[in-house]
C-alpha atoms as a PDB file:
ATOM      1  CA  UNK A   1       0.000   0.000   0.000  1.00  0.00           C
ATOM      2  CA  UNK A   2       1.168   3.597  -1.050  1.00  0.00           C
ATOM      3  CA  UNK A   3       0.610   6.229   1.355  1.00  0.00           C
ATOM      4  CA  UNK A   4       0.213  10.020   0.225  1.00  0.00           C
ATOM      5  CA  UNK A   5      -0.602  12.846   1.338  1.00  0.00           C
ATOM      6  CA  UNK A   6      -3.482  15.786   0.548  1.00  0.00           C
ATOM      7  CA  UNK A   7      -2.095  19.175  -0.325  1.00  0.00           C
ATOM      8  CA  UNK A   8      -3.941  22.565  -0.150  1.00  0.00           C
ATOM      9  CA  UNK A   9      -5.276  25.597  -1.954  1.00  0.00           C
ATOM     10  CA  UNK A  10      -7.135  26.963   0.888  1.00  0.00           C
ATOM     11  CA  UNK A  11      -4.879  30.513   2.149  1.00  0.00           C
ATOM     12  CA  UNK A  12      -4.887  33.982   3.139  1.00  0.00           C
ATOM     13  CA  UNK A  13      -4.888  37.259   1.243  1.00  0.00           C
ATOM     14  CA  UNK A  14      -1.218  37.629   3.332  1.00  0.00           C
ATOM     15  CA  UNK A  15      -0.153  33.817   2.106  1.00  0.00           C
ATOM     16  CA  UNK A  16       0.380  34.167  -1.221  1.00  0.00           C
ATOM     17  CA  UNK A  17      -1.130  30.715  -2.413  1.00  0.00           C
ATOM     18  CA  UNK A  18       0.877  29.939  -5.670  1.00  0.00           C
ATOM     19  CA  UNK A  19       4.391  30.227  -3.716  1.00  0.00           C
ATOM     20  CA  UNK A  20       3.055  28.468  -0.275  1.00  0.00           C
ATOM     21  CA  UNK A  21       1.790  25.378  -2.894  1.00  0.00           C
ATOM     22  CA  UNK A  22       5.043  25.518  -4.630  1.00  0.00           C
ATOM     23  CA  UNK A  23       6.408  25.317  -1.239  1.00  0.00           C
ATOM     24  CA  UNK A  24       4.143  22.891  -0.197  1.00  0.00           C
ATOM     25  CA  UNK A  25       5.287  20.514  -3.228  1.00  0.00           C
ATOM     26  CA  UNK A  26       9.072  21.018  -2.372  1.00  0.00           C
ATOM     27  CA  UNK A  27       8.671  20.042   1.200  1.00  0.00           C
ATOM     28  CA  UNK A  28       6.279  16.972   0.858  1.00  0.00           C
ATOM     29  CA  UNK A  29       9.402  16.079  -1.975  1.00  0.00           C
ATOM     30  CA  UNK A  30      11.881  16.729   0.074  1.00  0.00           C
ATOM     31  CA  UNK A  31      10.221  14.666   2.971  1.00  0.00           C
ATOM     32  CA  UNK A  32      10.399  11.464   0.557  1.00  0.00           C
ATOM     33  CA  UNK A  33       6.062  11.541  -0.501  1.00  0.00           C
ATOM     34  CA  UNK A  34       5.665   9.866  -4.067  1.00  0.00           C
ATOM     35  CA  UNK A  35       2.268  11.409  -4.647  1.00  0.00           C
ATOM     36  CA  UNK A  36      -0.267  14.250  -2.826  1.00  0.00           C
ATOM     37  CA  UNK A  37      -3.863  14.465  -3.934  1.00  0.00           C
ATOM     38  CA  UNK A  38      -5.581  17.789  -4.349  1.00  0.00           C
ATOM     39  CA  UNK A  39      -8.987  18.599  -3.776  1.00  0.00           C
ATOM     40  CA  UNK A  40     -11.134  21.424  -6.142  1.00  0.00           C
ATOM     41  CA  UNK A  41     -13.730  22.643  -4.120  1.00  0.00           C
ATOM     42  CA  UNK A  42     -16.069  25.089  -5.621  1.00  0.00           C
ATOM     43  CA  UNK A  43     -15.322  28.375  -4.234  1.00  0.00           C
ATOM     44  CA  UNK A  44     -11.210  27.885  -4.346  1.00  0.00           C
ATOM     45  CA  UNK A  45      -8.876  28.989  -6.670  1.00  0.00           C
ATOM     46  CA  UNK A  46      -8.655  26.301 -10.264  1.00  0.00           C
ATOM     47  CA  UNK A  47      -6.731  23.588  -9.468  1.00  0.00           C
ATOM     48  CA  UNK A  48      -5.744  22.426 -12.489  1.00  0.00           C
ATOM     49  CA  UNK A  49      -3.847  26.129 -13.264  1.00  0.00           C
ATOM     50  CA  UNK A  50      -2.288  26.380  -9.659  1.00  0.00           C
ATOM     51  CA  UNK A  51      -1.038  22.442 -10.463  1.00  0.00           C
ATOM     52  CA  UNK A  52       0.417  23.582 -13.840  1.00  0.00           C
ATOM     53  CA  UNK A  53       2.821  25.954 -12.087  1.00  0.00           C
ATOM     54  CA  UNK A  54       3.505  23.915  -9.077  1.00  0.00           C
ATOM     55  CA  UNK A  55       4.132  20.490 -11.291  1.00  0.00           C
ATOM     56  CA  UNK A  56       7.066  23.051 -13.483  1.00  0.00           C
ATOM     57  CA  UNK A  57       8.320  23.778 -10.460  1.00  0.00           C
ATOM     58  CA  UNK A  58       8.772  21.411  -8.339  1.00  0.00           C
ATOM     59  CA  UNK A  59      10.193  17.473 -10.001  1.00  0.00           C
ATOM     60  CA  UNK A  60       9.942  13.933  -9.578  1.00  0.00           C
ATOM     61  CA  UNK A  61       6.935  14.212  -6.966  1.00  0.00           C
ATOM     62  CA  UNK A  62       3.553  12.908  -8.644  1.00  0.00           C
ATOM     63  CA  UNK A  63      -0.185  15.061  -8.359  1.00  0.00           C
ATOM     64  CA  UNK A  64      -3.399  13.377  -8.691  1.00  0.00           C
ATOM     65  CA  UNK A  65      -6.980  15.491  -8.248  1.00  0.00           C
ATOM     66  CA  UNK A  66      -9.201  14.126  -5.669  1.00  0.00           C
ATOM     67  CA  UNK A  67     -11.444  15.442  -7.320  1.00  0.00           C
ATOM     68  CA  UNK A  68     -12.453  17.344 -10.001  1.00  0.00           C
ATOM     69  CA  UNK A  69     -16.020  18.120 -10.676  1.00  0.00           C
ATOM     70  CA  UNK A  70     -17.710  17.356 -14.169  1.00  0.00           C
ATOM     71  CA  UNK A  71     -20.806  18.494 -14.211  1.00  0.00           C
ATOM     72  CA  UNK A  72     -19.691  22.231 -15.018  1.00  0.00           C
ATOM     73  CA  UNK A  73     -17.172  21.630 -17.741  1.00  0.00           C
ATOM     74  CA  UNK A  74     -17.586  19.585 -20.787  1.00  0.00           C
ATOM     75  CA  UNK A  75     -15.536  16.676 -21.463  1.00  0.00           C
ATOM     76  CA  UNK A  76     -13.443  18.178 -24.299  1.00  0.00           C
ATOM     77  CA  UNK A  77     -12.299  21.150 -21.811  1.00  0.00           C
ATOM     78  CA  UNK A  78     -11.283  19.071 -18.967  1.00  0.00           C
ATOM     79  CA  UNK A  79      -9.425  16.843 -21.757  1.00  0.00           C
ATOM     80  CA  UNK A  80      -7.755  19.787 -23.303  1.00  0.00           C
ATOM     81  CA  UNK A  81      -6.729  20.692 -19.670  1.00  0.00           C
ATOM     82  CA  UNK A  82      -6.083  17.889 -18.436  1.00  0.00           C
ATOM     83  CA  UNK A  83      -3.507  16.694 -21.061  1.00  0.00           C
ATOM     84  CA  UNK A  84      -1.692  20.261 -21.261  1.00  0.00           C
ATOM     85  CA  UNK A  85      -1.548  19.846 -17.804  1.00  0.00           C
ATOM     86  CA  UNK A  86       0.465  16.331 -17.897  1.00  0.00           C
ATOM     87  CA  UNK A  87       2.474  17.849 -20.434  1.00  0.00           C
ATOM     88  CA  UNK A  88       3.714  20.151 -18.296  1.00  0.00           C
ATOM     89  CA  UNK A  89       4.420  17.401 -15.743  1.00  0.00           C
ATOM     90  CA  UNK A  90       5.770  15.010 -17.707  1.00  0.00           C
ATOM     91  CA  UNK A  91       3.600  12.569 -17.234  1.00  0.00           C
ATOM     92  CA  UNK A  92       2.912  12.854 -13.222  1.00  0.00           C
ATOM     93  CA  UNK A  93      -0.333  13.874 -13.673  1.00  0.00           C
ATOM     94  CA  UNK A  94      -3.404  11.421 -12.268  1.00  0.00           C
ATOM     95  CA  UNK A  95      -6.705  13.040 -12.870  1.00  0.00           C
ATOM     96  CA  UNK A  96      -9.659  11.866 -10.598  1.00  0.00           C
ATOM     97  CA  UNK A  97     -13.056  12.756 -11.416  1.00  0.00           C
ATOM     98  CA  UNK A  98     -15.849  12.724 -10.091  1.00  0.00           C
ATOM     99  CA  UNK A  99     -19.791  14.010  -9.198  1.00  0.00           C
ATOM    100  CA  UNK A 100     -20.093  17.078  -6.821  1.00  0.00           C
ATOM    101  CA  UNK A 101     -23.433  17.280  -4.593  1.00  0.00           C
ATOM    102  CA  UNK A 102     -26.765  18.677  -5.225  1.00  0.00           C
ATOM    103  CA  UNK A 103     -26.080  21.944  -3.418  1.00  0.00           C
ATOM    104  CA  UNK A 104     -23.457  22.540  -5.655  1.00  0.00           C
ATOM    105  CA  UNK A 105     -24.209  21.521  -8.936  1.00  0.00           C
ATOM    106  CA  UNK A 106     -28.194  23.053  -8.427  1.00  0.00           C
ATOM    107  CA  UNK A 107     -27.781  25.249  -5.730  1.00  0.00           C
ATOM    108  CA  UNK A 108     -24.875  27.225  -7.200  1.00  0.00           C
ATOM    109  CA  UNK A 109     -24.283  26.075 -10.680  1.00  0.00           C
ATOM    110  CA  UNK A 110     -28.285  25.847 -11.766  1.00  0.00           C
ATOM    111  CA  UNK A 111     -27.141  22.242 -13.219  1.00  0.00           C
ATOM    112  CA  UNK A 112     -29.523  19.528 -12.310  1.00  0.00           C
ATOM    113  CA  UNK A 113     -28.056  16.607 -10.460  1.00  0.00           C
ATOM    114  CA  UNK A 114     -30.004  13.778 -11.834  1.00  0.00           C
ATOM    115  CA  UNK A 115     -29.093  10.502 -13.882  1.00  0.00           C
ATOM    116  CA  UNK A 116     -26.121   9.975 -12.477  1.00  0.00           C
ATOM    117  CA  UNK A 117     -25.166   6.937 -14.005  1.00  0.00           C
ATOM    118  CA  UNK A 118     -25.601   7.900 -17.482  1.00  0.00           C
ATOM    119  CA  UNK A 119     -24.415  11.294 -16.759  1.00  0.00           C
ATOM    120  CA  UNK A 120     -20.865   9.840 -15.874  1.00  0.00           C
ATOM    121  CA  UNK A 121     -20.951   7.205 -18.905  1.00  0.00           C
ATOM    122  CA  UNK A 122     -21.413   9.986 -21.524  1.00  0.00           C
ATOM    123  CA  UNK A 123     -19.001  11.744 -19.785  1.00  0.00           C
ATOM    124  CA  UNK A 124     -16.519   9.288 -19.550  1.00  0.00           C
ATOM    125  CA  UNK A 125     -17.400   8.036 -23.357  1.00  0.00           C
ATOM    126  CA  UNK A 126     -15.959  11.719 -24.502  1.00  0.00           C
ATOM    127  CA  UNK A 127     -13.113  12.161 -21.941  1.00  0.00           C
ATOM    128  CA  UNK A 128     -11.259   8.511 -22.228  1.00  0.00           C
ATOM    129  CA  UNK A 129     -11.050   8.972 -25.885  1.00  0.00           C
ATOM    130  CA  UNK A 130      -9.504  12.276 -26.073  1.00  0.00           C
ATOM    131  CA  UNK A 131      -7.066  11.433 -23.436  1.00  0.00           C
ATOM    132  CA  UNK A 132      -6.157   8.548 -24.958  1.00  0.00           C
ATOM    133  CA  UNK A 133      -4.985  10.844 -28.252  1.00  0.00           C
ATOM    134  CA  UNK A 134      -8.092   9.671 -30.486  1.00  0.00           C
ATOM    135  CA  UNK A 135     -11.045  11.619 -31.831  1.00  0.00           C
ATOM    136  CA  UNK A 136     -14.351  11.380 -29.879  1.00  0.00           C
ATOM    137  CA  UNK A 137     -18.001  10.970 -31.481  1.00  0.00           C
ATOM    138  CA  UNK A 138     -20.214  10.244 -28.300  1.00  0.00           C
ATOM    139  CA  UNK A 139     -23.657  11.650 -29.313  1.00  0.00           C
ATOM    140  CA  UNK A 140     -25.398  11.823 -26.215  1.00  0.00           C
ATOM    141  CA  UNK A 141     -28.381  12.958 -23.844  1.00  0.00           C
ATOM    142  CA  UNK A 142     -26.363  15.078 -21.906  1.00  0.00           C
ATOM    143  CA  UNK A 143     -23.469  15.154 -23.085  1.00  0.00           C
ATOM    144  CA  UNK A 144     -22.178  15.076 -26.920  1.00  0.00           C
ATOM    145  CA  UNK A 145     -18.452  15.430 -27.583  1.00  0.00           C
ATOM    146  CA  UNK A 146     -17.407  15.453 -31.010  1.00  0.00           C
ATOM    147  CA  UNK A 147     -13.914  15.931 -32.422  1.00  0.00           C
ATOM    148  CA  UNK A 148     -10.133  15.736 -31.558  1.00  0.00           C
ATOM    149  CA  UNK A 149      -7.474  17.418 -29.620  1.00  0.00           C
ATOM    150  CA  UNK A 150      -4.150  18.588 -31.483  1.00  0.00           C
ATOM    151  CA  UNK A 151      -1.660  18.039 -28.351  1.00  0.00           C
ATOM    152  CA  UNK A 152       1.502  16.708 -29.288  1.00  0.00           C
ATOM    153  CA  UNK A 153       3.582  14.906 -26.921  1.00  0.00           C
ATOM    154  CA  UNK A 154       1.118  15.026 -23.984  1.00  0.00           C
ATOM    155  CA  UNK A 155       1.099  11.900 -21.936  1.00  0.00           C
ATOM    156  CA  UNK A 156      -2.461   9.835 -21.123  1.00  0.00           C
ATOM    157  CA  UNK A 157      -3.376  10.511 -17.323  1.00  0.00           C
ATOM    158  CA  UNK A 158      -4.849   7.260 -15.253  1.00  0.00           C
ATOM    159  CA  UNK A 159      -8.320   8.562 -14.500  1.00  0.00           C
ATOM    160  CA  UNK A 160      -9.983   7.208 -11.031  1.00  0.00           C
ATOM    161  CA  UNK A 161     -13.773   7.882 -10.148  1.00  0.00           C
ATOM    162  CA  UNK A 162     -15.179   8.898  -7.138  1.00  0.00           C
ATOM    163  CA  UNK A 163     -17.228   6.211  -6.473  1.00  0.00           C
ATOM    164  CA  UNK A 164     -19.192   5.136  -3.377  1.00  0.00           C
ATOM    165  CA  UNK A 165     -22.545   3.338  -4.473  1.00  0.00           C
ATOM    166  CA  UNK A 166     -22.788   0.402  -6.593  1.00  0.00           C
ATOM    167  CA  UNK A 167     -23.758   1.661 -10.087  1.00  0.00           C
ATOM    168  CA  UNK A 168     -20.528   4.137 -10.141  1.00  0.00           C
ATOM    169  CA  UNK A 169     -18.340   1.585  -8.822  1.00  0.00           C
ATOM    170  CA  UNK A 170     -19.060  -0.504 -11.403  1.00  0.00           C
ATOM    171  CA  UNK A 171     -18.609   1.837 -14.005  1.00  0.00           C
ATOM    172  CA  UNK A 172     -15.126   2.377 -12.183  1.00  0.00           C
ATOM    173  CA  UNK A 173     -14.101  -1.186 -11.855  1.00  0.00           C
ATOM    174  CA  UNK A 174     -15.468  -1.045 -15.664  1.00  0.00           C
ATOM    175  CA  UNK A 175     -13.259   1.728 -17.210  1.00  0.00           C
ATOM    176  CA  UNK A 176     -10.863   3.778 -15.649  1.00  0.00           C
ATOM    177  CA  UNK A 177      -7.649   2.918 -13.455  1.00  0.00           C
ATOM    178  CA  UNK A 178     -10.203   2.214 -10.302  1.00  0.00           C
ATOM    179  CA  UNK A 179     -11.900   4.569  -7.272  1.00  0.00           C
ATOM    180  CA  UNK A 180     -11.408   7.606  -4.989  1.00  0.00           C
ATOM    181  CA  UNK A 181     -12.934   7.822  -1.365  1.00  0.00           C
ATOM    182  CA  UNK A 182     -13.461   9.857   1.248  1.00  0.00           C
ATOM    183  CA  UNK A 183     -14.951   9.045   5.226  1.00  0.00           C
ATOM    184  CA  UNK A 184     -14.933   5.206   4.209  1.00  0.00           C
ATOM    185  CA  UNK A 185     -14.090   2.924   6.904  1.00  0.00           C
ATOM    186  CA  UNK A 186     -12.281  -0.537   6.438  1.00  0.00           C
ATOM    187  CA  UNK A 187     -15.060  -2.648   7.116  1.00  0.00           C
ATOM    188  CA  UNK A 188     -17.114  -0.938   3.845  1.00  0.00           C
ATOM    189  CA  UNK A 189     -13.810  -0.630   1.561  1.00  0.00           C
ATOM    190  CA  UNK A 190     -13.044  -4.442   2.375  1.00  0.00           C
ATOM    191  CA  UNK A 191     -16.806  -5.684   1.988  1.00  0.00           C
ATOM    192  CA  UNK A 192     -18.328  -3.067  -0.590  1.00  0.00           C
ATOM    193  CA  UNK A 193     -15.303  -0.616  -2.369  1.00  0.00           C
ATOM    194  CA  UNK A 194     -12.836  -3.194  -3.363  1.00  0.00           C
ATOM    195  CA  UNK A 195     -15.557  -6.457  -3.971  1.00  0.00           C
ATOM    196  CA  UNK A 196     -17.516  -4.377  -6.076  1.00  0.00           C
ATOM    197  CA  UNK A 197     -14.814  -2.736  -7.636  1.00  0.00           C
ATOM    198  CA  UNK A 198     -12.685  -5.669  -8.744  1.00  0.00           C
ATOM    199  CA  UNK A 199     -15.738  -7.718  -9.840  1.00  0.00           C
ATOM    200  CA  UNK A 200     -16.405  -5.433 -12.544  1.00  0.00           C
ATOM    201  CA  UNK A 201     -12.920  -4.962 -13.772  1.00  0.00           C
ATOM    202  CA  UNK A 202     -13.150  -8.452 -14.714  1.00  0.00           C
ATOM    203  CA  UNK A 203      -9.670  -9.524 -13.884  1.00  0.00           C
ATOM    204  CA  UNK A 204      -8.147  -6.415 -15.299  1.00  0.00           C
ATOM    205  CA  UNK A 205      -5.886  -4.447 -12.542  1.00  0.00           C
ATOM    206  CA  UNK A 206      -7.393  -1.664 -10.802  1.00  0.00           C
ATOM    207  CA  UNK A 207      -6.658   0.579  -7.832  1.00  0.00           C
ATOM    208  CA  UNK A 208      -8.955   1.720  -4.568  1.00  0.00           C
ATOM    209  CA  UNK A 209      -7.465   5.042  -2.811  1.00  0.00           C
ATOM    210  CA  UNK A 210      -9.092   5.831   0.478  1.00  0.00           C
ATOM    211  CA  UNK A 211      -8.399   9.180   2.159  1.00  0.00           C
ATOM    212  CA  UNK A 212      -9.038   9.994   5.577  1.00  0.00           C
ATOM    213  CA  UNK A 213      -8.186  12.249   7.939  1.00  0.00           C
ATOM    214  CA  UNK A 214      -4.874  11.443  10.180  1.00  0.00           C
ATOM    215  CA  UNK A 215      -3.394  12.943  13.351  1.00  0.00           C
ATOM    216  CA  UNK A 216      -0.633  11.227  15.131  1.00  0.00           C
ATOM    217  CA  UNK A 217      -1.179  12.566  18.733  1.00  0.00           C
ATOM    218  CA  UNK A 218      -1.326  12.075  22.983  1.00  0.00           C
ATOM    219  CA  UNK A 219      -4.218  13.792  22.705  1.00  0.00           C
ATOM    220  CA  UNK A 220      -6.997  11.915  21.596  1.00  0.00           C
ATOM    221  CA  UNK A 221      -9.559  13.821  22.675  1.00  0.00           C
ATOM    222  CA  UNK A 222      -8.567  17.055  21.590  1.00  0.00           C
ATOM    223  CA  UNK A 223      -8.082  15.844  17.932  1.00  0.00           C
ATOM    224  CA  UNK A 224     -11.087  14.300  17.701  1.00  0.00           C
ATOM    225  CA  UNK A 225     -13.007  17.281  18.731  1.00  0.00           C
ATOM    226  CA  UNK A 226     -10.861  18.878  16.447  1.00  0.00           C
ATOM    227  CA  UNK A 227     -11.894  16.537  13.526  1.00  0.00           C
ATOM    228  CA  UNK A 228     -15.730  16.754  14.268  1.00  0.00           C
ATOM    229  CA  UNK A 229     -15.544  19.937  14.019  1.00  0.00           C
ATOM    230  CA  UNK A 230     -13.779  20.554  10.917  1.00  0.00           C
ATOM    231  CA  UNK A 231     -15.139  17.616   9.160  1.00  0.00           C
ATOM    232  CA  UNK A 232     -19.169  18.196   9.877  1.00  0.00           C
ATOM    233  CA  UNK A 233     -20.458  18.799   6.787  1.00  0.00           C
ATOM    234  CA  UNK A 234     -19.859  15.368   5.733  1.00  0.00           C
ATOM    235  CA  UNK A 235     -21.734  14.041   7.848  1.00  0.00           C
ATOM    236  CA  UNK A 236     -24.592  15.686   6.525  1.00  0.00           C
ATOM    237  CA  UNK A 237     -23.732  14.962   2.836  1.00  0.00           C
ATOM    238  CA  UNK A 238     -26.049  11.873   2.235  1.00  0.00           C
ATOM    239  CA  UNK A 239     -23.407   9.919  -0.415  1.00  0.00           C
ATOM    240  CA  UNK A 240     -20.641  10.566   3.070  1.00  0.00           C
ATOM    241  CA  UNK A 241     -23.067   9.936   5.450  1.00  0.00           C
ATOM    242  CA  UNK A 242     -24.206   6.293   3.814  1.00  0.00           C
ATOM    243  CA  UNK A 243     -20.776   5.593   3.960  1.00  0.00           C
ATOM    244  CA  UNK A 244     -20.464   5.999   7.952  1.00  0.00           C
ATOM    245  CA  UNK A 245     -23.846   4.461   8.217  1.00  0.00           C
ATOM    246  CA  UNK A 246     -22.510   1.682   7.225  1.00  0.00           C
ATOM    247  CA  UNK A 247     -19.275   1.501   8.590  1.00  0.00           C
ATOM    248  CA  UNK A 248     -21.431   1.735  12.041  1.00  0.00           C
ATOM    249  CA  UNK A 249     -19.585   5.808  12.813  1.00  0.00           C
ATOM    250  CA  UNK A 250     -21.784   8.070  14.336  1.00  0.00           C
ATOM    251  CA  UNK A 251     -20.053  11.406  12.535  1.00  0.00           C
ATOM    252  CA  UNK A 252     -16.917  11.719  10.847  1.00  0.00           C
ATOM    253  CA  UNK A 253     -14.458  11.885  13.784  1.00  0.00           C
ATOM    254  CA  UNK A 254     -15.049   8.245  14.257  1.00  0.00           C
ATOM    255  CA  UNK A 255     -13.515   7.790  10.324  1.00  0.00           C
ATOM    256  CA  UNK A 256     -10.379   9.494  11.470  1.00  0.00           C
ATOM    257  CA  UNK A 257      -7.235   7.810  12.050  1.00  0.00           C
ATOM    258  CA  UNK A 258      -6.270   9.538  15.612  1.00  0.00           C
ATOM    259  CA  UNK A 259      -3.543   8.363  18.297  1.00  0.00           C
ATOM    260  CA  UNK A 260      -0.290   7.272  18.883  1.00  0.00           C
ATOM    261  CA  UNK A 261       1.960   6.104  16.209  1.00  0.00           C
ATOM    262  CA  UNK A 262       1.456   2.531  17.184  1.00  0.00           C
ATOM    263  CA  UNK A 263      -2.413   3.021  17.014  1.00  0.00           C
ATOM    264  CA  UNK A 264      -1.960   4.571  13.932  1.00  0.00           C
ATOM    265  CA  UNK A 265       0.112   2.177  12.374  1.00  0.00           C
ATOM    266  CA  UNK A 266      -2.347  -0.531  13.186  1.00  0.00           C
ATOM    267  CA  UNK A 267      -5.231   1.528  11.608  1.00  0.00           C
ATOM    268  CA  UNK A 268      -3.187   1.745   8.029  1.00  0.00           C
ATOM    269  CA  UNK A 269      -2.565  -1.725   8.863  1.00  0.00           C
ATOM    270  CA  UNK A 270      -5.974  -2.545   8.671  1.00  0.00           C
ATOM    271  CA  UNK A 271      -6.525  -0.351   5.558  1.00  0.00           C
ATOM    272  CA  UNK A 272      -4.371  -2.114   3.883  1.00  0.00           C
ATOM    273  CA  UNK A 273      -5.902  -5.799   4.701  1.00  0.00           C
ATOM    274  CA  UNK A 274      -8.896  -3.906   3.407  1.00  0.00           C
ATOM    275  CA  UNK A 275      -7.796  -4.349   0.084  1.00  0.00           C
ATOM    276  CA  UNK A 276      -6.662  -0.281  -0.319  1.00  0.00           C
ATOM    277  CA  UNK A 277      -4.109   0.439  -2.674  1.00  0.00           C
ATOM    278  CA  UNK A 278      -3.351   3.574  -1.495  1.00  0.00           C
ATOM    279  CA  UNK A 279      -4.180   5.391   1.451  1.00  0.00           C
ATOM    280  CA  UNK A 280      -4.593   9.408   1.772  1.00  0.00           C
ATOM    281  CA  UNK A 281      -3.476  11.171   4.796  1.00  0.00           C
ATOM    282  CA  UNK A 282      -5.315  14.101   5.050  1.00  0.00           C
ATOM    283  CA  UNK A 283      -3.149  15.591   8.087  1.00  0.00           C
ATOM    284  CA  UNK A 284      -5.755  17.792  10.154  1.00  0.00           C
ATOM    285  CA  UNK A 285      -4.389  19.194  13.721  1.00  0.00           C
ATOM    286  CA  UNK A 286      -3.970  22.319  14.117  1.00  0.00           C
ATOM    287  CA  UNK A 287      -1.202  22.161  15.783  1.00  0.00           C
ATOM    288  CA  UNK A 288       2.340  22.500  13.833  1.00  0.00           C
ATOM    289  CA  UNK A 289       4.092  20.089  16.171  1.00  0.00           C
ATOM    290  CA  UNK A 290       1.509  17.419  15.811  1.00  0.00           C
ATOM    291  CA  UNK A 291       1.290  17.888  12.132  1.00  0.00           C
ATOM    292  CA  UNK A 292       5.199  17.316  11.560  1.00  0.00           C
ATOM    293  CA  UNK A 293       4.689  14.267  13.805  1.00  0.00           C
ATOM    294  CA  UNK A 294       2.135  13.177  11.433  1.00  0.00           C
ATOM    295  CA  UNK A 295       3.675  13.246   8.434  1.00  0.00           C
ATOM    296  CA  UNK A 296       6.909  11.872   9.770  1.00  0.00           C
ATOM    297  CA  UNK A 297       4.656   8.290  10.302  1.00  0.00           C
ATOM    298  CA  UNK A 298       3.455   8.375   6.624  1.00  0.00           C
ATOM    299  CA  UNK A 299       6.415   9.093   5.510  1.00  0.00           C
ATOM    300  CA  UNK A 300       8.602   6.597   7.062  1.00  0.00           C
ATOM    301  CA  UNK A 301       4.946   3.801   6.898  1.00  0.00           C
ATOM    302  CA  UNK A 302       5.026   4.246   2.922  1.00  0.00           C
ATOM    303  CA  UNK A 303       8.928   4.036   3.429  1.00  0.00           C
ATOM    304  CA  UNK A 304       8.830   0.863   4.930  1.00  0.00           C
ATOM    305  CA  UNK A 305       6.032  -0.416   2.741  1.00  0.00           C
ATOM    306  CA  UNK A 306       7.306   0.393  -0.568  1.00  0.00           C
ATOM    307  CA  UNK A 307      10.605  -1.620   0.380  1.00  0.00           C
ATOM    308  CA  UNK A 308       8.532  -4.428   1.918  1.00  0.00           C
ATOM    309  CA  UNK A 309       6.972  -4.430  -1.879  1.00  0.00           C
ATOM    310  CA  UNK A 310       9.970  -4.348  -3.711  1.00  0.00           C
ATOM    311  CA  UNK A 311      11.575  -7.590  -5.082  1.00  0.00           C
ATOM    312  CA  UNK A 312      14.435  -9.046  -4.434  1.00  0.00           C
ATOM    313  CA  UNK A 313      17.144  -8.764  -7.023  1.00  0.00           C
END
């Protein structure tokens, strides 16, 4: 099991965001991370721009998006982005999709959230196409993308869904490079995520990466008020809150990795019987202190794991 890490674009008007992400990148480099995911939430700045000057920037480390939203861009745009985007990477670049919420897509956008199965299949018959360097013609009832994309050089991007019910995992498992979660517990990754997941890939190879929020602490209690706090909202979200219905939490804080480093360890321990590929530490505290001492477990955890995976030679 990889372990990563979740970057940022949330600042300040006195934290100038395109220098703290490139700083961001350097450090999480520097520390010995192979990948961070990035989140676009609808009121920050575009991710996909801030990643095209971060990626030039900083080398070697690799960015995937956790997610991006389609329902407000068509699938020829986020192709043409997405592929100029791995071109200025050279080749780093893993772009994770997915379906925002209804309060988003209707209450902001005026889009209506509705079919969402065939709403991701049209999508995803214009997208894989293009990224894949051939012409798309995907007539469809929400989407139609017709056409080509003249972008020489640019490498194809592994695309990952995020997924949670049945009908979009199997779409995953189907045709992409596999799923992206978020507040999913082991018990629903290793008897609903990966099962479903793998059953429609049909013995072709593909991925589950599960993020969750970490903090490697003494104090238990303050985290985890710390996490319920910051973390609410999803557990008012009804795809997040199914999730920790099932998994038996009572709010989010319960989804969060919190404790020692022994208890932690333990936890990724059981993520990774779970069947996750790769697990997402999205590193919460508030405190600096705790924070370093945070990422110092997933660093040396993914360390120890990637040798542990290695073969002998």
């Amino acid at each position: 099991m990889q372990i990563s890490i979740l970057g940022s674009l949330a600042g300040s008007a006195t934290d100038p965001l395109i220098d703290r992400v490139v700083s961001d990148f350097a450090r999480y480099r520097d520390e010995g991370f192979r990948r961070i995911w990035m989140t676009q939430m609808p009121y920050e700045p575009d991710l996909l721009t801030v990643l095209a000057v971060a990626m030039r920037e900083v080398d070697t480390i690799e960015v995937g998006t956790g997610v991006v939203p389609i329902q407000n861009q068509h699938p020829m745009q986020l192709a043409q982005r997405a592929l100029t985007l791995n071109l200025v990477a050279g080749g780093r670049f893993t772009l994770g999709v997915g379906m925002t919420h209804a309060a988003v897509t209707e209450g902001m956008w005026g889009i209506p959230w509705d079919r969402p199965v065939r709403r991701l299949n049209e999508y995803l018959d214009g997208l894989l196409p293009l990224l894949a360097g051939q012409p798309a013609d995907a007539p469809g009832e929400i989407y139609t993308t017709r056409g080509a994309l003249q972008i020489p050089g640019a490498p194809q991007p592994d695309v990952y869904i995020a997924a949670l019910g049945p009908q979009l995992l199997k779409i995953a498992g189907r045709r992409t490079a596999g799923t992206v979660t978020w507040m999913t517990g082991p018990k629903t990754l290793a008897e609903h995520v990966a099962p479903t997941l793998r059953a429609a890939a049909g013995g072709r190879s593909v991925r589950v990466v599960a993020a969750l929020p970490v903090s490697v602490t003494d104090d238990v209690d303050g985290a985890r008020a710390q996490a319920a706090e910051q973390f609410a909202m999803y557990g008012q979200l009804p795809s997040y809150r199914a999730m920790l219905d099932r998994e038996g939490y009572a709010g989010p804080d319960e989804a969060a990795l919190i404790g020692d480093e022994q208890t932690v360890t333990a936890r990724l321990d059981e993520l990774r019987a779970a069947g996750v590929h790769e697990y997402v530490g999205v590193v919460f505290d508030r405190s600096p202190e705790v924070r370093d001492r945070t990422r110092a477990l997933l660093r040396d955890q993914d360390r120890d794991l990637e040798s542990a995976e290695k073969p002998l030679v």
